[in-house]
Protein backbone atom coordinates (compact mmCIF):
# COMPACT_ATOMS: atom_id res chain seq x y z
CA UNK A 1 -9.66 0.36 -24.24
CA UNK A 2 -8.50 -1.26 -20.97
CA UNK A 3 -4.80 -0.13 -20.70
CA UNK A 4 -2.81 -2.93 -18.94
CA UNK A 5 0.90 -4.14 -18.17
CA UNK A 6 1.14 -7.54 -20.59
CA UNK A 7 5.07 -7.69 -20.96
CA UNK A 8 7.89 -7.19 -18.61
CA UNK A 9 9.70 -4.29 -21.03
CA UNK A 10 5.77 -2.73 -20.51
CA UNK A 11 6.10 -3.23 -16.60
CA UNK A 12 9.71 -1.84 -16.92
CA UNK A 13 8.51 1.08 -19.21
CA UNK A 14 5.25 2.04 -16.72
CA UNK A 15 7.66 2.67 -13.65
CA UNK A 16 10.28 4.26 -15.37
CA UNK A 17 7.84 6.57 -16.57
CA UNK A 18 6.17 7.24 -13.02
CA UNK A 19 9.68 7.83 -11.66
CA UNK A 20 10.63 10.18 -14.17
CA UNK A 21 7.16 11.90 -13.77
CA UNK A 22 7.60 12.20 -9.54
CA UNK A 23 11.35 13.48 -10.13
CA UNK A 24 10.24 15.91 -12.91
CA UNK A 25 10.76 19.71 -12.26
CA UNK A 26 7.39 21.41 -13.02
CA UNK A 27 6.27 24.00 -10.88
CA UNK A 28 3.86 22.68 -8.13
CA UNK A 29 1.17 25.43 -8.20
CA UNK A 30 -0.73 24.44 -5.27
CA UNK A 31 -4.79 23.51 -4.28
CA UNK A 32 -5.91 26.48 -4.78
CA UNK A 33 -5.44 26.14 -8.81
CA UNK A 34 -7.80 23.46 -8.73
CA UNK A 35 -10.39 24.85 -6.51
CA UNK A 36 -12.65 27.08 -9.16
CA UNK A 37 -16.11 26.60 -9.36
CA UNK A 38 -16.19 25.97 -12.48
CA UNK A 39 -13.21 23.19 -12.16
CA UNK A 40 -12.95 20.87 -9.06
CA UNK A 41 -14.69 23.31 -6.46
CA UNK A 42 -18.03 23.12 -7.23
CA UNK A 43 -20.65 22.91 -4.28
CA UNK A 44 -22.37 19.77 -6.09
CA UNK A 45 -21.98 16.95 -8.07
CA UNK A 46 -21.59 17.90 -12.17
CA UNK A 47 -23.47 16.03 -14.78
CA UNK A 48 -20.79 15.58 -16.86
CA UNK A 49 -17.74 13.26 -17.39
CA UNK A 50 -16.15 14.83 -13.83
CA UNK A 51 -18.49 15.31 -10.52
CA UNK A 52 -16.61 19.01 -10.24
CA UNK A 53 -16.42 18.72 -6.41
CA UNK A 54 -13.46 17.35 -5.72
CA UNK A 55 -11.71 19.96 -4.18
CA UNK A 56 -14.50 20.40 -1.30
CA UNK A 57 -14.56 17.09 -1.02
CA UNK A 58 -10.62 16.62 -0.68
CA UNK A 59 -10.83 19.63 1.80
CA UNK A 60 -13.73 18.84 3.88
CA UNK A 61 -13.11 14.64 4.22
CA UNK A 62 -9.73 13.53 3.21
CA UNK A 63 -7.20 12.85 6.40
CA UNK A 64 -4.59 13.62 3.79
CA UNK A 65 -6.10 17.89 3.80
CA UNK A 66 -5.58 17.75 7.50
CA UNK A 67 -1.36 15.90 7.22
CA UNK A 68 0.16 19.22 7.42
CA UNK A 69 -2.65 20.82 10.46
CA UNK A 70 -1.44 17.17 12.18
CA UNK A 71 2.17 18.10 12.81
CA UNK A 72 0.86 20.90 15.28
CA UNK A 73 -0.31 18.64 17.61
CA UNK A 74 0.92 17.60 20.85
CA UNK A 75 1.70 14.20 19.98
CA UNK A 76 3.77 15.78 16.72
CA UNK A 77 6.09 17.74 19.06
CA UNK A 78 6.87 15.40 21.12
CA UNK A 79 7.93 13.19 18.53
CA UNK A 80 10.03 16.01 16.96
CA UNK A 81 11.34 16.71 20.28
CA UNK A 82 12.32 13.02 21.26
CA UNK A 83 14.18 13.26 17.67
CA UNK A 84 15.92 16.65 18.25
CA UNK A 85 14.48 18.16 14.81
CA UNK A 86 13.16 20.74 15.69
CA UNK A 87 9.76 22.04 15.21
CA UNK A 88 7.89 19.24 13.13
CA UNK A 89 6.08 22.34 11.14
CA UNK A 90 9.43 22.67 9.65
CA UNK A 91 11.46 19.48 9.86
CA UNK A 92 12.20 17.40 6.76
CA UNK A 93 11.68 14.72 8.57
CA UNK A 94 7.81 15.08 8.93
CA UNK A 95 7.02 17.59 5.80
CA UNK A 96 8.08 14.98 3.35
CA UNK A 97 5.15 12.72 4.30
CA UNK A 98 2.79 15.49 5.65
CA UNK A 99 2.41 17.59 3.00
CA UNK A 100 3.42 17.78 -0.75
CA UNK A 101 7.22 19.06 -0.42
CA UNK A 102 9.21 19.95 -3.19
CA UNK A 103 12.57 22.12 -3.55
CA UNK A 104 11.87 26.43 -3.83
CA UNK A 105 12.36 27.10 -7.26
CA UNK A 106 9.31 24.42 -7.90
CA UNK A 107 6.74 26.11 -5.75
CA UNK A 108 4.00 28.19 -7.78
CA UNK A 109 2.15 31.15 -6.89
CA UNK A 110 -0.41 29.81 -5.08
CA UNK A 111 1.46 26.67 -3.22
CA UNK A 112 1.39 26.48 0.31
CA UNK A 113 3.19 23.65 1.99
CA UNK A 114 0.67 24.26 4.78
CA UNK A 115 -1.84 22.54 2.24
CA UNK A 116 -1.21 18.99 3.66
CA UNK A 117 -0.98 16.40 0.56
CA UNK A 118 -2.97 18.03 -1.76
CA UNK A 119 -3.49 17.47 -5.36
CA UNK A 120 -0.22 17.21 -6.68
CA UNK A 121 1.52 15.45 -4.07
CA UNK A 122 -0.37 12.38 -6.19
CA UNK A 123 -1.17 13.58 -9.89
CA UNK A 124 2.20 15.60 -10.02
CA UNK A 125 3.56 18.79 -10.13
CA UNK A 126 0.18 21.21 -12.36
CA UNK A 127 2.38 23.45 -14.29
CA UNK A 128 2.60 21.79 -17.57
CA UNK A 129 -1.18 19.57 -17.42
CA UNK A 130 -3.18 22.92 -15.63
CA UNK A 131 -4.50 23.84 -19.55
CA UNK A 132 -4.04 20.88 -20.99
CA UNK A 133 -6.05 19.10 -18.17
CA UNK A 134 -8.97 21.93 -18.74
CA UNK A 135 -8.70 20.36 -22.52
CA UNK A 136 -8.95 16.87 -21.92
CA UNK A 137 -6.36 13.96 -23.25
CA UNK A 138 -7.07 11.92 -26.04
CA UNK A 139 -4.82 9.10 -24.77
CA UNK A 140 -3.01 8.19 -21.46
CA UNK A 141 0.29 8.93 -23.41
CA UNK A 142 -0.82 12.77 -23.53
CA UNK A 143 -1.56 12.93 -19.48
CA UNK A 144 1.82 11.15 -19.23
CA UNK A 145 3.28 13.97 -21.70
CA UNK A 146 1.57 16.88 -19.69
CA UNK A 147 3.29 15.72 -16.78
CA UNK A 148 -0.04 13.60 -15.14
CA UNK A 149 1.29 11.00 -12.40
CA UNK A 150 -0.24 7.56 -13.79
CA UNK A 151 -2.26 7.12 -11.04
CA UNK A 152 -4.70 4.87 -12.85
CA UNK A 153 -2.10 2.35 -13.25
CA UNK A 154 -2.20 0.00 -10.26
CA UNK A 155 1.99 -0.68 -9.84
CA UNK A 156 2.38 3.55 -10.27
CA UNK A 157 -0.17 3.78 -7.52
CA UNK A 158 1.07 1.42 -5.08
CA UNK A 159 4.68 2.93 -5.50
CA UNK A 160 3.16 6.34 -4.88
CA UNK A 161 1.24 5.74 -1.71
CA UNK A 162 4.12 3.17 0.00
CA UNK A 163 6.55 5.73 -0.69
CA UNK A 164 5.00 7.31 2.62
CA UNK A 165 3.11 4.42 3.77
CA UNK A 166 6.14 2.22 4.04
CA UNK A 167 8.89 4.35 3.59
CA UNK A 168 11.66 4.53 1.09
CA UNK A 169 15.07 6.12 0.11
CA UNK A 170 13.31 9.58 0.33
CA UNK A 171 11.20 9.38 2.88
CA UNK A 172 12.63 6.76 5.51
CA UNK A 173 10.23 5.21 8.32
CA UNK A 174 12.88 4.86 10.99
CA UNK A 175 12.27 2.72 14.06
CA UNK A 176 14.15 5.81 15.80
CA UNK A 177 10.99 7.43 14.19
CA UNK A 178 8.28 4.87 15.99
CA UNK A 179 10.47 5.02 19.33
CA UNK A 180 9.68 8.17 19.60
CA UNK A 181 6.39 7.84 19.01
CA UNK A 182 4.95 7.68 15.63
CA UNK A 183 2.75 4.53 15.01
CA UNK A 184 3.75 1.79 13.28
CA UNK A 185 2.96 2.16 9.48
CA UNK A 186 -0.09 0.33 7.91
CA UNK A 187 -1.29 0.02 4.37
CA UNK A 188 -3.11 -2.15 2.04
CA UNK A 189 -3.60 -0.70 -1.43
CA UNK A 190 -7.27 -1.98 -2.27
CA UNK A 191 -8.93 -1.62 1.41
CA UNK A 192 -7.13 2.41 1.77
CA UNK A 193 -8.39 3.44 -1.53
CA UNK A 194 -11.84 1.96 -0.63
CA UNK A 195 -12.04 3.89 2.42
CA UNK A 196 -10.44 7.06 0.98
CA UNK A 197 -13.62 9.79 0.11
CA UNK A 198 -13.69 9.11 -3.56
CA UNK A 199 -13.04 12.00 -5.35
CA UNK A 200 -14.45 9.89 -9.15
CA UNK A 201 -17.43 8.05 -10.08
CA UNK A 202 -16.35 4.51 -11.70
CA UNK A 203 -18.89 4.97 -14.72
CA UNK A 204 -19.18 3.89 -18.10
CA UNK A 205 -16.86 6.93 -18.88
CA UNK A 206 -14.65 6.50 -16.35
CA UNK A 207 -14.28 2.58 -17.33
CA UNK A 208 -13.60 3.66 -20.95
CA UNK A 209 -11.15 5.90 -19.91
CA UNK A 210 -9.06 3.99 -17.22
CA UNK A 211 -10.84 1.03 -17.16
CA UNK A 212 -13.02 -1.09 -14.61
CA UNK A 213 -11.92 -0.97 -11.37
CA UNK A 214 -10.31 -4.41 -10.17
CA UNK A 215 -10.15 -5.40 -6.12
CA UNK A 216 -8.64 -8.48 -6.90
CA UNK A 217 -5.52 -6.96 -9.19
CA UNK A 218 -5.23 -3.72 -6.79
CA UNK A 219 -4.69 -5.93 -3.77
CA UNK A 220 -2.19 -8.27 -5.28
CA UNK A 221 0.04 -5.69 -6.77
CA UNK A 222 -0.41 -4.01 -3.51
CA UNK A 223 1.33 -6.25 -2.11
CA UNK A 224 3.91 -7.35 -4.65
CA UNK A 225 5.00 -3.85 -4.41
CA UNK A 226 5.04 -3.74 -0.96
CA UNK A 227 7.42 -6.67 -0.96
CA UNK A 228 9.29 -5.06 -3.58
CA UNK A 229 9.71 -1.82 -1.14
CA UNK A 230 10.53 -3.60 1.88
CA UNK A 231 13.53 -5.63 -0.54
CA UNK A 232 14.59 -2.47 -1.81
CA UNK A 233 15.09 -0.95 1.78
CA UNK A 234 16.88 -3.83 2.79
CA UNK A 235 19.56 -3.45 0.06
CA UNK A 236 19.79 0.46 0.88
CA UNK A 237 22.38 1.92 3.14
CA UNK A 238 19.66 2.26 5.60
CA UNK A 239 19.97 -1.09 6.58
CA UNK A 240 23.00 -0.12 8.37
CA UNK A 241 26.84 -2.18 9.09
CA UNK A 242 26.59 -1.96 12.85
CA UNK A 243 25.51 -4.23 15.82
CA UNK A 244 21.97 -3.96 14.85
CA UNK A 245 20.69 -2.87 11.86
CA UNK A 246 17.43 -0.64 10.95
CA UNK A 247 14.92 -2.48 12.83
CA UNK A 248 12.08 -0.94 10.78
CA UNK A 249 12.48 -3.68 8.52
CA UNK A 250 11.80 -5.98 10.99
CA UNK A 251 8.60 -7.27 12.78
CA UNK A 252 7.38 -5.08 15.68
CA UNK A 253 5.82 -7.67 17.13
CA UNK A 254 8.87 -10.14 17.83
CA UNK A 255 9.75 -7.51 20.56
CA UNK A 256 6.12 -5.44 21.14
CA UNK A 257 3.99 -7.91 22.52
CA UNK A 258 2.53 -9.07 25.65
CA UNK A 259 4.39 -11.29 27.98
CA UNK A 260 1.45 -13.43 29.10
CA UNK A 261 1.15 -17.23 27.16
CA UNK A 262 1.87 -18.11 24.32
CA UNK A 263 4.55 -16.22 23.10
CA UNK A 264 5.90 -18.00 20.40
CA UNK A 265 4.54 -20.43 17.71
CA UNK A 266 6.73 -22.39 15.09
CA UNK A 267 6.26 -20.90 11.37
CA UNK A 268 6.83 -22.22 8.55
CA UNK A 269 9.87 -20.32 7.73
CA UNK A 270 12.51 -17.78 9.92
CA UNK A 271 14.42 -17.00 12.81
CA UNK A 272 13.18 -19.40 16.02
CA UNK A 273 11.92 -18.00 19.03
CA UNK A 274 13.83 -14.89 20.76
CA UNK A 275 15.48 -13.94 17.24
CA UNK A 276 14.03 -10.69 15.51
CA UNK A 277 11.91 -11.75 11.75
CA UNK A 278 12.12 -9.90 9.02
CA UNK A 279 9.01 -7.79 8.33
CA UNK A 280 7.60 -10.11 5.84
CA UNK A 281 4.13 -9.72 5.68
CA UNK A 282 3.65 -8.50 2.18
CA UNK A 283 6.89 -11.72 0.97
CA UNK A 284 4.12 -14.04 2.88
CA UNK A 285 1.02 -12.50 1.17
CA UNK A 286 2.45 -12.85 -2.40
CA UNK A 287 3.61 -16.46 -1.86
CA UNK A 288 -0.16 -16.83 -1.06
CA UNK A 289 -1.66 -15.71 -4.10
CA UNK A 290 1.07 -17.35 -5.76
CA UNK A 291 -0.26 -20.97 -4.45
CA UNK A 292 -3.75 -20.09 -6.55
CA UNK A 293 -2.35 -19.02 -9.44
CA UNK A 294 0.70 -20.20 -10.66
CA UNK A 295 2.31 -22.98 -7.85
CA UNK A 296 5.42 -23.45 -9.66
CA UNK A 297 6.32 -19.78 -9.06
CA UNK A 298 4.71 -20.51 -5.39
CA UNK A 299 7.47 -22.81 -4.40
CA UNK A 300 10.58 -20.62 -6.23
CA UNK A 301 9.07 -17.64 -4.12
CA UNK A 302 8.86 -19.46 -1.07
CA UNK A 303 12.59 -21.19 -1.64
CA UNK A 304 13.94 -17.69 -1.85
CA UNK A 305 11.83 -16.28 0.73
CA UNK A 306 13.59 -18.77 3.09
CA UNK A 307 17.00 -18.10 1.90
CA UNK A 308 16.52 -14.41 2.47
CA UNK A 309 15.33 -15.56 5.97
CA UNK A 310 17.94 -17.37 7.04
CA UNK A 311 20.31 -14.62 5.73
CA UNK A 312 18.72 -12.16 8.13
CA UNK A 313 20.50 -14.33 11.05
CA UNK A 314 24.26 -13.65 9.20
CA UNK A 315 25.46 -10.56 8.05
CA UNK A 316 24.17 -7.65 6.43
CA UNK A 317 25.83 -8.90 3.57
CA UNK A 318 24.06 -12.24 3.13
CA UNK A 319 21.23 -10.80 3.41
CA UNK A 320 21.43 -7.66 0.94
CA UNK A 321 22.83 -10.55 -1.61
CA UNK A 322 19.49 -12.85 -0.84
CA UNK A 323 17.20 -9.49 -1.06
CA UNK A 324 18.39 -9.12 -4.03
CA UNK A 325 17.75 -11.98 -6.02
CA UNK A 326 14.80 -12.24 -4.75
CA UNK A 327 14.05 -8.89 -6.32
CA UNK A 328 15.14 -10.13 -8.90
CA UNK A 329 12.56 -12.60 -9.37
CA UNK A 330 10.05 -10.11 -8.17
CA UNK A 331 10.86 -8.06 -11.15
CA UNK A 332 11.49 -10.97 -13.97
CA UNK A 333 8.08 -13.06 -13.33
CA UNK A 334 5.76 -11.84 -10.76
CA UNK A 335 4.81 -8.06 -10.95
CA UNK A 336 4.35 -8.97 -14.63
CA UNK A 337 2.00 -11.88 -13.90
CA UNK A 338 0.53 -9.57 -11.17
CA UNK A 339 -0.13 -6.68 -13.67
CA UNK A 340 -1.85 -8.92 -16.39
CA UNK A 341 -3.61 -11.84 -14.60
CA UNK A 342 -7.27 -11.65 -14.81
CA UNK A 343 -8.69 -13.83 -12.18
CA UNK A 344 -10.88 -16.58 -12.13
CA UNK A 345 -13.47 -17.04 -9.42
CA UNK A 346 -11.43 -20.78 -8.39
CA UNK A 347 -8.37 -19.01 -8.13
CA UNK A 348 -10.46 -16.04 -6.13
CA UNK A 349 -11.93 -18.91 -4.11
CA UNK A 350 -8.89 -20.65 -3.34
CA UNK A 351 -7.07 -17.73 -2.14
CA UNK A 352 -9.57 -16.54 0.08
CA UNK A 353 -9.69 -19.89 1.83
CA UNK A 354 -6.07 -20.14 1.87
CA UNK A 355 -5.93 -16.71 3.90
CA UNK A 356 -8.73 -18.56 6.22
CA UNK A 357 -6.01 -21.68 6.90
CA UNK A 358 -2.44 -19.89 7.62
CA UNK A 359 -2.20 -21.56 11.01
CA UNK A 360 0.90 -20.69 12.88
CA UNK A 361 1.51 -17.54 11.04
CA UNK A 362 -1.62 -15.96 12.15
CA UNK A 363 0.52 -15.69 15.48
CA UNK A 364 1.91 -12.37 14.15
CA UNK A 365 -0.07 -9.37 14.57
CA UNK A 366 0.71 -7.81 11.19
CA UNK A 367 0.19 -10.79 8.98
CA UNK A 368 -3.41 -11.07 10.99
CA UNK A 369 -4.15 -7.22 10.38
CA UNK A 370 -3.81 -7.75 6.58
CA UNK A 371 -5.01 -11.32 6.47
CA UNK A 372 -8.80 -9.42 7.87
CA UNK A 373 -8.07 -6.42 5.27
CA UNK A 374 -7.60 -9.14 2.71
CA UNK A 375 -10.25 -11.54 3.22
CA UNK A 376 -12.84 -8.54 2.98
CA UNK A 377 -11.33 -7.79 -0.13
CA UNK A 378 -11.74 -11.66 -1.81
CA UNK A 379 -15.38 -12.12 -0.33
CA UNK A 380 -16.04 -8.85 -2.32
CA UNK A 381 -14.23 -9.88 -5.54
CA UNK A 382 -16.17 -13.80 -4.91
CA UNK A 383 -19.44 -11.82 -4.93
CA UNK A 384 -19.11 -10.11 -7.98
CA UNK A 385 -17.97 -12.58 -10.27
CA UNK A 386 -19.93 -15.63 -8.36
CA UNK A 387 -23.51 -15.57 -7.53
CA UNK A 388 -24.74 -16.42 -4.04
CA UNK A 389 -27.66 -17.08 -2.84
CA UNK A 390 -27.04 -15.20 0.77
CA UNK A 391 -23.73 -13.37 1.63
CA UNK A 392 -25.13 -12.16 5.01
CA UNK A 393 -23.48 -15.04 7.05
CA UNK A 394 -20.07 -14.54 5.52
CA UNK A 395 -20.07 -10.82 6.04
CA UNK A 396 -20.98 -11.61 9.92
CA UNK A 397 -18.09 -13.58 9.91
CA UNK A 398 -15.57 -11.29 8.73
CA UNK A 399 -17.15 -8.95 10.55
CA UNK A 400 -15.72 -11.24 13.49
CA UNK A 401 -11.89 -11.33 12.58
CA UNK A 402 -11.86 -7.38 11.82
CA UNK A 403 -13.11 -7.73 15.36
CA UNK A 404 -10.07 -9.97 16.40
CA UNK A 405 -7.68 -7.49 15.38
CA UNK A 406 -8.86 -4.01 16.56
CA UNK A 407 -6.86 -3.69 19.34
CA UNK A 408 -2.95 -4.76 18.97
CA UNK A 409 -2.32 -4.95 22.58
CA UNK A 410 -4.94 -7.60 23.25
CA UNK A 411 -4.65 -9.72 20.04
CA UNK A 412 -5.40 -13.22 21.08
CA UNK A 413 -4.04 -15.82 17.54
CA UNK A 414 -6.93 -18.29 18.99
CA UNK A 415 -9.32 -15.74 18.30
CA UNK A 416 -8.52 -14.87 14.81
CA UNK A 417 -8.34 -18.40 13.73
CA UNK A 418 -11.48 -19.36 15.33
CA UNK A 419 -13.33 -16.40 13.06
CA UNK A 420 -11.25 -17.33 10.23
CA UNK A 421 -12.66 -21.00 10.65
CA UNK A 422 -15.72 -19.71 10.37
CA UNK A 423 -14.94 -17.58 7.14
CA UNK A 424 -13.73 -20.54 5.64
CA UNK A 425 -17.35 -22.43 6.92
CA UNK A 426 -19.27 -19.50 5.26
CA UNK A 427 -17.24 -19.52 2.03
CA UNK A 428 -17.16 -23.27 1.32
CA UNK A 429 -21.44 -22.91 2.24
CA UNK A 430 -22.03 -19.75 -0.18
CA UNK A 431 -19.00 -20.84 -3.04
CA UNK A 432 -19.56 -23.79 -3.64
């Protein structure tokens, strides 16, 4: 059966697990251990419950084989240089996102750090769940005992990949970092693992085992634990005591953007115009979904979400304190709700037109990026719980505001809302 987060203490339980599992000390034993014919390095697709080939596949078409081959480009050294780390083969700085790095007494026989993120920089460290994994688990409380990173539950997941692809306590994403050169960090949980090779087959075995794959739920807790990231960093040390403080956590685009008209646009909520915002994308996202599904929580989210706002114009104090409880709330009512909501096609409906009609936020670059990520996502979800008679029209049309954000530089806000409009056309015409 389906295994799913229904209580907070379950919520609670699942990521005290994962963190337990990603701090453990087994042996990492490295790609190569999974890469027998007769395992995951088959040359084609098995018959049975596993296609067998996902080692070739990993190796031949996953960016994440090539993270580590990456850091020996010329871009890579002058980044490392800029920093003063030394070569970015062997800086800290770069390894603990390129590649699968763990402490000396940890690495196995057969691990190479030169192996990019391989297998168990994701399903954890192979020396306890190598046999056991040749077995096969009865439940998801044996892979859990073997050692086996959760990875089919959606909160574990998120907090695995934003760990590099936002940054956190361990792996910091420093604007010092971007200065010199790295670009700016993008994720969205649902659309990445869509275009990631998949290495599984979501069959009727698969769905027994894990259960059926859910855009909907991936995208939401995506982003509730994005928010939850970017909350966390702000009540680290990171956020620093001095003049300015770690502008990572702010938006890039209050300072990167082009000079020409208009420059500015009045929002709903934060600093006015020549004041640096908060990178609130993800805060903004979940107050969205909120609005379909539970409005009550909508407004407490968005009261809180101003608070921590305004704080960001005071002291680093005010706004760890704000951060805070607004983590708080994160934790007590909506990753739960987000864990165990199943949702209905109005509520699917009403938030992709609500991502159609932001208005004045669609000003910001990064809010537009993931608004186009996550309207793709909702038309999908629409179409497979809602007939419709003709989705070609609507596909065109977010075909159009992907368009309107491929190039940062030249982002026009008119643009995007005029192919949003039309989304919003299409949807109300095929959803009725």
């Amino acid at each position: 059966m389906r295994h799913r987060m229904r209580t907070r203490a379950l919520v609670a339980c699942v990521a005290a697990l994962a963190a337990g599992i990603a701090a453990a000390a087994d042996k990492h034993m490295g790609v190569a251990t999974c890469a027998g014919s007769a395992c995951h390095g088959a040359t084609k697709i098995s018959g049975g419950n596993v296609r067998q080939n996902e080692y070739l596949r990993w190796q031949r078409e996953e960016r994440h084989a090539r993270a580590f081959a990456t850091l020996r480009s010329e871009r890579s050294q002058r980044i490392a240089t800029s920093l003063g780390i030394g070569p970015p083969t062997e800086a800290y700085a770069c390894l603990v996102c390129h590649t699968d790095l763990v402490p000396d007494p940890q690495h196995g026989e057969r691990y190479h750090v030169s192996d990019g993120v391989g297998c168990e920089a994701c399903h954890g460290g192979a020396e306890r769940w190598l046999s056991s994994h040749v077995r096969g688990y009865r439940s998801h409380k044996d892979r859990l005992a073997a050692g086996l990173f959760p990875t089919w539950e959606p909160q574990a997941r998120a907090e695995l990949c934003l760990s590099c692809h936002q940054g956190d306590a361990r792996r910091p994403m420093t604007h010092a970092i971007m200065g010199a050169g790295h670009p700016p960090l993008l994720f969205e949980l649902d659309t990445f693992v869509a275009l990631q090779p998949a290495h599984f087959e979501a069959d009727a075995d698969y769905v027994a085992r894990k259960g059926k794959p859910d855009d909907a739920r991936l995208w939401v807790v995506g982003q509730v634990m994005a928010a939850r990231g970017l909350l966390a960093n702000i009540r680290s040390p990171a956020l620093g005591e001095g003049l300015f403080p770690e502008l990572a956590f702010f938006d890039c685009n209050a300072c990167h953007h082009a000079m020409q008209p208009p420059r500015w646009e009045p929002r709903p909520v934060g600093p006015g115009p020549g004041r640096v915002r908060l990178a609130d994308s993800p805060l903004h996202l979940t107050g969205l979904w909120l609005d379909a599904v539970q409005p009550a929580l909508a407004a407490r989210w968005r009261e809180e979400v101003r608070l921590l706002h305004q704080a960001s114009t005071q002291t680093a104090a005010a706004l760890r304190e704000r951060a805070a409880a607004l983590a708080t709330l994160l934790d007590a009512e909506v990753l739960p709700l987000a864990g165990r909501l199943e949702h209905t096609p109005p509520q699917l409906r009403a938030l992709a037109l609500a991502l159609a009609e932001q208005g004045p936020r669609l000003v910001d670059f990064s809010i537009a990026e993931q608004t186009a990520m996550a309207t793709a996502v909702f038309a999908t979800a629409l179409g497979q719980s809602t007939p419709a008679k003709n989705g070609k029209p609507l596909q065109a049309a977010i075909d159009e505001v992907y368009k309107a954000v491929e190039h940062r530089d030249r982002y026009e806000p008119a643009r995007m809302r005029a192919a949003l409009k039309t989304v919003r056309d299409e949807l109300i015409k095929t959803y009725k």
